[in-house]
Protein backbone atom coordinates (compact mmCIF):
# COMPACT_ATOMS: atom_id res chain seq x y z
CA UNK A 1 0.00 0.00 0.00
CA UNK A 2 0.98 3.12 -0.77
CA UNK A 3 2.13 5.97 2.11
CA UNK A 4 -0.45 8.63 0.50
CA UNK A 5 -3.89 8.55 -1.53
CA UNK A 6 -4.92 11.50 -3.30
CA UNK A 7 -8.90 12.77 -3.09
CA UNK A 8 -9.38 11.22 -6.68
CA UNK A 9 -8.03 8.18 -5.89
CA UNK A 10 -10.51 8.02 -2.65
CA UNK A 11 -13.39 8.99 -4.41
CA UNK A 12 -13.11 5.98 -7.08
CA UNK A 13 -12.92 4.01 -4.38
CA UNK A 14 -15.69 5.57 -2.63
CA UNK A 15 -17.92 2.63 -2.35
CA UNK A 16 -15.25 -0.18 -2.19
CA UNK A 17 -16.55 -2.39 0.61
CA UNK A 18 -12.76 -2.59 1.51
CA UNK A 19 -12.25 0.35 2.08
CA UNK A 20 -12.62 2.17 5.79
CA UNK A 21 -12.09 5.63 6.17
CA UNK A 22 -11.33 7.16 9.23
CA UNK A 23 -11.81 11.16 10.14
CA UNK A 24 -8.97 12.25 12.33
CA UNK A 25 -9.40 16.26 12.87
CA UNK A 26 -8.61 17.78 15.94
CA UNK A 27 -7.10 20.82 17.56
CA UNK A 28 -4.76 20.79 20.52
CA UNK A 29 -6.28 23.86 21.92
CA UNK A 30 -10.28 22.30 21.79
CA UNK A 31 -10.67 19.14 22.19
CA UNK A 32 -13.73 18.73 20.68
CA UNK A 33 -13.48 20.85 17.67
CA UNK A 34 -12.68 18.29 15.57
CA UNK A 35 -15.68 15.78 16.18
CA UNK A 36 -17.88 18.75 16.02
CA UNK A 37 -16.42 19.99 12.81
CA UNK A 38 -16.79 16.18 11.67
CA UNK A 39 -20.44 16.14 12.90
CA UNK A 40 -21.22 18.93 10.57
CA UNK A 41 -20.16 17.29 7.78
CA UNK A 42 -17.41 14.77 6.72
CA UNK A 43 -16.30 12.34 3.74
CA UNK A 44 -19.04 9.94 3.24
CA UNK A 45 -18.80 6.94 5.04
CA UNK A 46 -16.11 8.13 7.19
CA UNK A 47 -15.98 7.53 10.71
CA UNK A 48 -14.53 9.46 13.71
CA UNK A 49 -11.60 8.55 16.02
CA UNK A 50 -10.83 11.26 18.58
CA UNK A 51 -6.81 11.51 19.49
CA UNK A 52 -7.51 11.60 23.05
CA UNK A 53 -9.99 9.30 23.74
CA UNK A 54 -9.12 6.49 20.87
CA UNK A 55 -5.68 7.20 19.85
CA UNK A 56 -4.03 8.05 23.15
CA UNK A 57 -3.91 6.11 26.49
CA UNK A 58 -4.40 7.06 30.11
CA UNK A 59 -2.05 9.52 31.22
CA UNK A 60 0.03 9.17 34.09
CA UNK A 61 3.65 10.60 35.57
CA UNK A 62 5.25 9.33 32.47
CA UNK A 63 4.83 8.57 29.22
CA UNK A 64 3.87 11.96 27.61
CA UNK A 65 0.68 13.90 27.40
CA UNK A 66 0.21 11.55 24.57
CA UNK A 67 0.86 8.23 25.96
CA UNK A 68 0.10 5.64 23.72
CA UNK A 69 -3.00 3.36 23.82
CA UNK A 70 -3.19 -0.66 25.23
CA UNK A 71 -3.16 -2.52 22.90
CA UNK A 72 -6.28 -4.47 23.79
CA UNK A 73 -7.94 -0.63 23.39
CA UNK A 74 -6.86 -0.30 20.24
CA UNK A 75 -7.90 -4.04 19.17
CA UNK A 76 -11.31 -3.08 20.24
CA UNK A 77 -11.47 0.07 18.63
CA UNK A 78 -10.07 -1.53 15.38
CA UNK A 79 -12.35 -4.58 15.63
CA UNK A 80 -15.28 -1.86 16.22
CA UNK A 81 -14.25 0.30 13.14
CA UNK A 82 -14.68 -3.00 11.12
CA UNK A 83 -10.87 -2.67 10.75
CA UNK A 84 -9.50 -6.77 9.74
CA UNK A 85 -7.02 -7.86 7.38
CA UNK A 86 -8.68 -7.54 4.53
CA UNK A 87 -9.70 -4.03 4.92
CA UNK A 88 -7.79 -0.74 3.75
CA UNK A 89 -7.93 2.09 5.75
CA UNK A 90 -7.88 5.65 4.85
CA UNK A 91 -6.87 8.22 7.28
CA UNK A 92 -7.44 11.97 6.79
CA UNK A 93 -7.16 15.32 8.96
CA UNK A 94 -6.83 18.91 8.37
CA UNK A 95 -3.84 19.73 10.59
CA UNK A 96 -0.76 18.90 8.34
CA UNK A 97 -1.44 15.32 8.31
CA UNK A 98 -0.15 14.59 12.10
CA UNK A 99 -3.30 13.07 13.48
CA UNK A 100 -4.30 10.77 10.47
CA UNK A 101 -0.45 10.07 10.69
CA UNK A 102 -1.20 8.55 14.78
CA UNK A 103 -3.51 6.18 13.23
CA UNK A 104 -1.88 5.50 10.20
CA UNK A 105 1.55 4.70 12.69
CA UNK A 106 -0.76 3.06 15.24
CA UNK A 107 -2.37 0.90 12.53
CA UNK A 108 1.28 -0.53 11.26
CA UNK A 109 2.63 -0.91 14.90
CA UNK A 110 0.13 -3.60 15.32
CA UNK A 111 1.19 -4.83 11.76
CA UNK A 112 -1.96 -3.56 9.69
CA UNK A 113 0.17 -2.36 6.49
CA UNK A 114 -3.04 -1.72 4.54
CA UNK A 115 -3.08 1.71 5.50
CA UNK A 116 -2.62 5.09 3.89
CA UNK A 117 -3.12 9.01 4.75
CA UNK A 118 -5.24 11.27 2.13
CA UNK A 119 -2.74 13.97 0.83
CA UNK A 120 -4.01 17.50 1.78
CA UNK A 121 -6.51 16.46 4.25
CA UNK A 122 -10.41 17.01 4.30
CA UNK A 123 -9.54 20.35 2.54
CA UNK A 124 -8.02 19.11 -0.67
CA UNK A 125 -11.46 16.87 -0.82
CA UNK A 126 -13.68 19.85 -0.58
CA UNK A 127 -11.39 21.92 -2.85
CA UNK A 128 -12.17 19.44 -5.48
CA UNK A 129 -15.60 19.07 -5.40
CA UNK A 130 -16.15 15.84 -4.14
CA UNK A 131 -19.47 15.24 -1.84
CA UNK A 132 -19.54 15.88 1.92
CA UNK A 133 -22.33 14.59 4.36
CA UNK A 134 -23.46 14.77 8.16
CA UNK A 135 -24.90 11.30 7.75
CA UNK A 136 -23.07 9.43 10.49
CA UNK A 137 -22.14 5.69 8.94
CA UNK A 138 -23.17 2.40 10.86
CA UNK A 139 -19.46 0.02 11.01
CA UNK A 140 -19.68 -3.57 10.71
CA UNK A 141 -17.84 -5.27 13.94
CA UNK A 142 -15.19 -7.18 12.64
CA UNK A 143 -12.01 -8.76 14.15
CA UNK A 144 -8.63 -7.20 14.17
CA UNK A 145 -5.76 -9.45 14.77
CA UNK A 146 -2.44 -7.15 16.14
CA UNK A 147 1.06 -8.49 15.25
CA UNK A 148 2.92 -5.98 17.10
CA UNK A 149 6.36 -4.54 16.11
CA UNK A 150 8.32 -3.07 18.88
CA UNK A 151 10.93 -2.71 16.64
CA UNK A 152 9.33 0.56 15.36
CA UNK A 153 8.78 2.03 19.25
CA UNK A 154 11.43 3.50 21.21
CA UNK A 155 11.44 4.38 24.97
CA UNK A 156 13.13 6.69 27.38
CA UNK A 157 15.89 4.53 28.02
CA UNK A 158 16.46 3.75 24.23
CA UNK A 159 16.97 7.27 23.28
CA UNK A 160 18.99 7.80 26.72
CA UNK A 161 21.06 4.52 25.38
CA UNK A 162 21.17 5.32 21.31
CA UNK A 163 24.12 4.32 19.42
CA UNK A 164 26.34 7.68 17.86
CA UNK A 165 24.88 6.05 14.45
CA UNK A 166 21.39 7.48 15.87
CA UNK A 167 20.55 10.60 14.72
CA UNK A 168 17.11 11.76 16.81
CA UNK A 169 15.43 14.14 14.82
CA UNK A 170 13.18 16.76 16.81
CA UNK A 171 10.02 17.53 14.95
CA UNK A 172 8.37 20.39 16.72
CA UNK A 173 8.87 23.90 15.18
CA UNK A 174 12.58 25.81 15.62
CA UNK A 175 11.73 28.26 18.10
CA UNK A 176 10.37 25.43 20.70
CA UNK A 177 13.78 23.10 19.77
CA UNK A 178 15.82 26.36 20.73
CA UNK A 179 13.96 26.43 24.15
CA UNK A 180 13.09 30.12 23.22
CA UNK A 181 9.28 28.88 23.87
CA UNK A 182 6.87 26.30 25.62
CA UNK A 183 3.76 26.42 25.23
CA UNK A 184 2.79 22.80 27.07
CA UNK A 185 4.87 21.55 28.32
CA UNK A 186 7.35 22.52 31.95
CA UNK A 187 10.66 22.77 30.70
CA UNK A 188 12.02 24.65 27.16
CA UNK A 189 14.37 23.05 24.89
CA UNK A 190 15.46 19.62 23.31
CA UNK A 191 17.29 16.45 23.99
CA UNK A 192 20.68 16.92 23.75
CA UNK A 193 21.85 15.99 20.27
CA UNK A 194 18.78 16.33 18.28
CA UNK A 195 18.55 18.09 15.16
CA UNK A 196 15.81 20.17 14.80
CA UNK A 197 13.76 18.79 11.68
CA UNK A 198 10.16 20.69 11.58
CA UNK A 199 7.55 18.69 10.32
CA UNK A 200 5.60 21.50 8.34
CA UNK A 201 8.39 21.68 6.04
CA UNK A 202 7.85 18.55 4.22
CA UNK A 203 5.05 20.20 3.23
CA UNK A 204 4.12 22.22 0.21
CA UNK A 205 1.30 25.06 0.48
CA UNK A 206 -1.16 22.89 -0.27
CA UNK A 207 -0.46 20.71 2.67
CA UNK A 208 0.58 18.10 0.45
CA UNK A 209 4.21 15.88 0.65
CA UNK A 210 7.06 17.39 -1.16
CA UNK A 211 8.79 16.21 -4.27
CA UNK A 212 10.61 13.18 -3.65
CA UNK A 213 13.68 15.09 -4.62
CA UNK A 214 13.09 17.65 -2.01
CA UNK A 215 12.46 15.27 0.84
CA UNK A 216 15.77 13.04 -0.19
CA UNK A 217 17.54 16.16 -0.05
CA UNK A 218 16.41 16.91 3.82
CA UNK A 219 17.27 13.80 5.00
CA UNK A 220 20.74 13.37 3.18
CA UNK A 221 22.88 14.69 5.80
CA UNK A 222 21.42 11.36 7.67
CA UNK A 223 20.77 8.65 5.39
CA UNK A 224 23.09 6.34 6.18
CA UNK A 225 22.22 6.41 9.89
CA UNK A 226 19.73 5.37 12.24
CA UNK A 227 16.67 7.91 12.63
CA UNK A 228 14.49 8.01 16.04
CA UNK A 229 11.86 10.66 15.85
CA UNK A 230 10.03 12.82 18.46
CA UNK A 231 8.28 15.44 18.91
CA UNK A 232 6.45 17.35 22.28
CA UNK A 233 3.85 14.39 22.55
CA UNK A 234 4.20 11.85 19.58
CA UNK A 235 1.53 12.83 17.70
CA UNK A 236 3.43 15.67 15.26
CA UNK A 237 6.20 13.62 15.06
CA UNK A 238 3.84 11.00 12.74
CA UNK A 239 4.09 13.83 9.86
CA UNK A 240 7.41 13.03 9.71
CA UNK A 241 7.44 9.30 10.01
CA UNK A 242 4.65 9.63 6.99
CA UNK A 243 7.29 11.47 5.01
CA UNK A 244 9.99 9.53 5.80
CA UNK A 245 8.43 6.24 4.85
CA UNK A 246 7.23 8.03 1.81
CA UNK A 247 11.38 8.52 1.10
CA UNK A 248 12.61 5.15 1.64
CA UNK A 249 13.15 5.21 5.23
CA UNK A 250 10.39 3.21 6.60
CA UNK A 251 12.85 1.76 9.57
CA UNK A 252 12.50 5.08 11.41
CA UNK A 253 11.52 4.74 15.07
CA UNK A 254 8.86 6.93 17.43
CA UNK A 255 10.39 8.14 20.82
CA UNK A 256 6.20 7.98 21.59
CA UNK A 257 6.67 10.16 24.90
CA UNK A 258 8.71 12.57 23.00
CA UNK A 259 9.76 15.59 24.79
CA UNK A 260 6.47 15.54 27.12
CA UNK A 261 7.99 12.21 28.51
CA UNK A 262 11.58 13.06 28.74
CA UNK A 263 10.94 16.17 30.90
CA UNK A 264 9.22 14.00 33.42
CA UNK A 265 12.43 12.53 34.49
CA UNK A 266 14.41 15.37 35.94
CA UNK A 267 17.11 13.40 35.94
CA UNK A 268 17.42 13.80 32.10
CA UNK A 269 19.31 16.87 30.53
CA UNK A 270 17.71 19.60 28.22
CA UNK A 271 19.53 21.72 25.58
CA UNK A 272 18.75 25.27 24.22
CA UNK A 273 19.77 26.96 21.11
CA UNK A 274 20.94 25.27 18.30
CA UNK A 275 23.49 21.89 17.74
């Protein structure tokens, strides 16, 4: 399966019985913005998975403000969806691809590869044309069978523990790397080490992926190494994976606490300005 699907593509598939599609909008600062913007109207056929309630876990003293879900909560919430191995499933968003890329990632950590993320979110569907509806669709329980890969997860003691071959991109934007500003979280700054590598700039205007040629030539100065990504919560940090799959480097690993997790130990050291 492909990383991306573009809003033709989705709509020609429209009414493929194999096909699940999965509305991810939401926005950090109100939490229920994006279930009531999906309410009002939304792909047909699409149904809604809320980041905090179905694609984060409970929080606690660590693990991020993002913490990922049990598995067994995300089987159910799969199995509910419909979601089985025969079934591909469609994320989209409207906020630069991050959320549908949480599903998308959660999705192929339990080994479901049959997954891709619409290109330019639920506004690149409108802007061509394509039908909307409030009509909320009626899944078909199904059963989803996880083959987990905690190859593609990393922890706080695996980025504490990272081989110099590691490079640990930070995916939040420059001024909160530089510790300048923080917004959410207690502490300003980055892991020591990390290169700052902002997620938005993958992107084109459109809030589509970059040319192929202008995403190999970001991560060049890395290639040959290891990647572990993070970001303040795990969530942002997706957008990147999404892109970095898309350019050959589908072996990069989540830090899924990200900075929100790291700072929780205040044990562990924090850099400002730039590396």
């Amino acid at each position: 399966m492909q990383t991306f699907v573009s809003p033709q593509w989705l709509h020609d598939h429209l009414d493929d019985e194999h096909i699940i599609i999965v509305d991810c909008r939401f926005v950090l600062t109100d939490a229920e913005a994006g279930e009531t913007a999906y309410q009002e109207d939304h792909i047909p056929g699409a149904l809604y998975f809320h980041l905090s309630r179905d694609l984060s876990g409970e929080k606690k003293e660590h693990g991020g403000r993002h913490p990922l879900p049990e598995i067994d909560d995300l089987v159910s919430l799969f199995s509910q969806a419909g979601i089985d191995q025969s079934k591909t499933v469609i994320a989209y968003d409207d906020q630069d691809m991050a959320y549908a890329g949480r599903l998308w990632w959660l999705l192929r950590y339990l080994g479901h590869d049959n997954t891709a993320v619409l290109e330019g979110g639920y506004s690149a569907w409108k802007k061509a044309g394509f039908a909307v509806t409030a009509e909320l669709p009626s899944p078909v329980p199904s059963a989803f069978v996880p083959a987990v890969r905690p190859e593609m997860l990393v922890d706080v003691q695996g980025v504490r523990e990272r081989s110099p071959q590691t490079v640990l991109l930070d995916s939040r934007a420059g001024e909160r790397y530089r510790g300048e500003v923080e917004p959410l979280d207690p502490k300003a700054g980055h892991i020591p080490g990390a290169l700052n590598f902002f997620y938005k700039d993958n992107l084109t205007s459109e809030q589509t992926l970059l040319a192929k040629e202008k995403l190999d030539e970001r991560i060049a100065p890395f290639a040959d190494k290891e990647i572990i990504v993070y970001c303040g919560s795990g969530v942002t940090a997706c957008s990147n994976l999404l892109a970095l799959h898309a350019a050959g480097r589908p072996d990069a690993k989540l830090y899924a606490g990200s900075w929100s997790d790291w700072v929780s130990y205040p044990e562990n050291p924090v850099a400002t300005g730039d590396e």
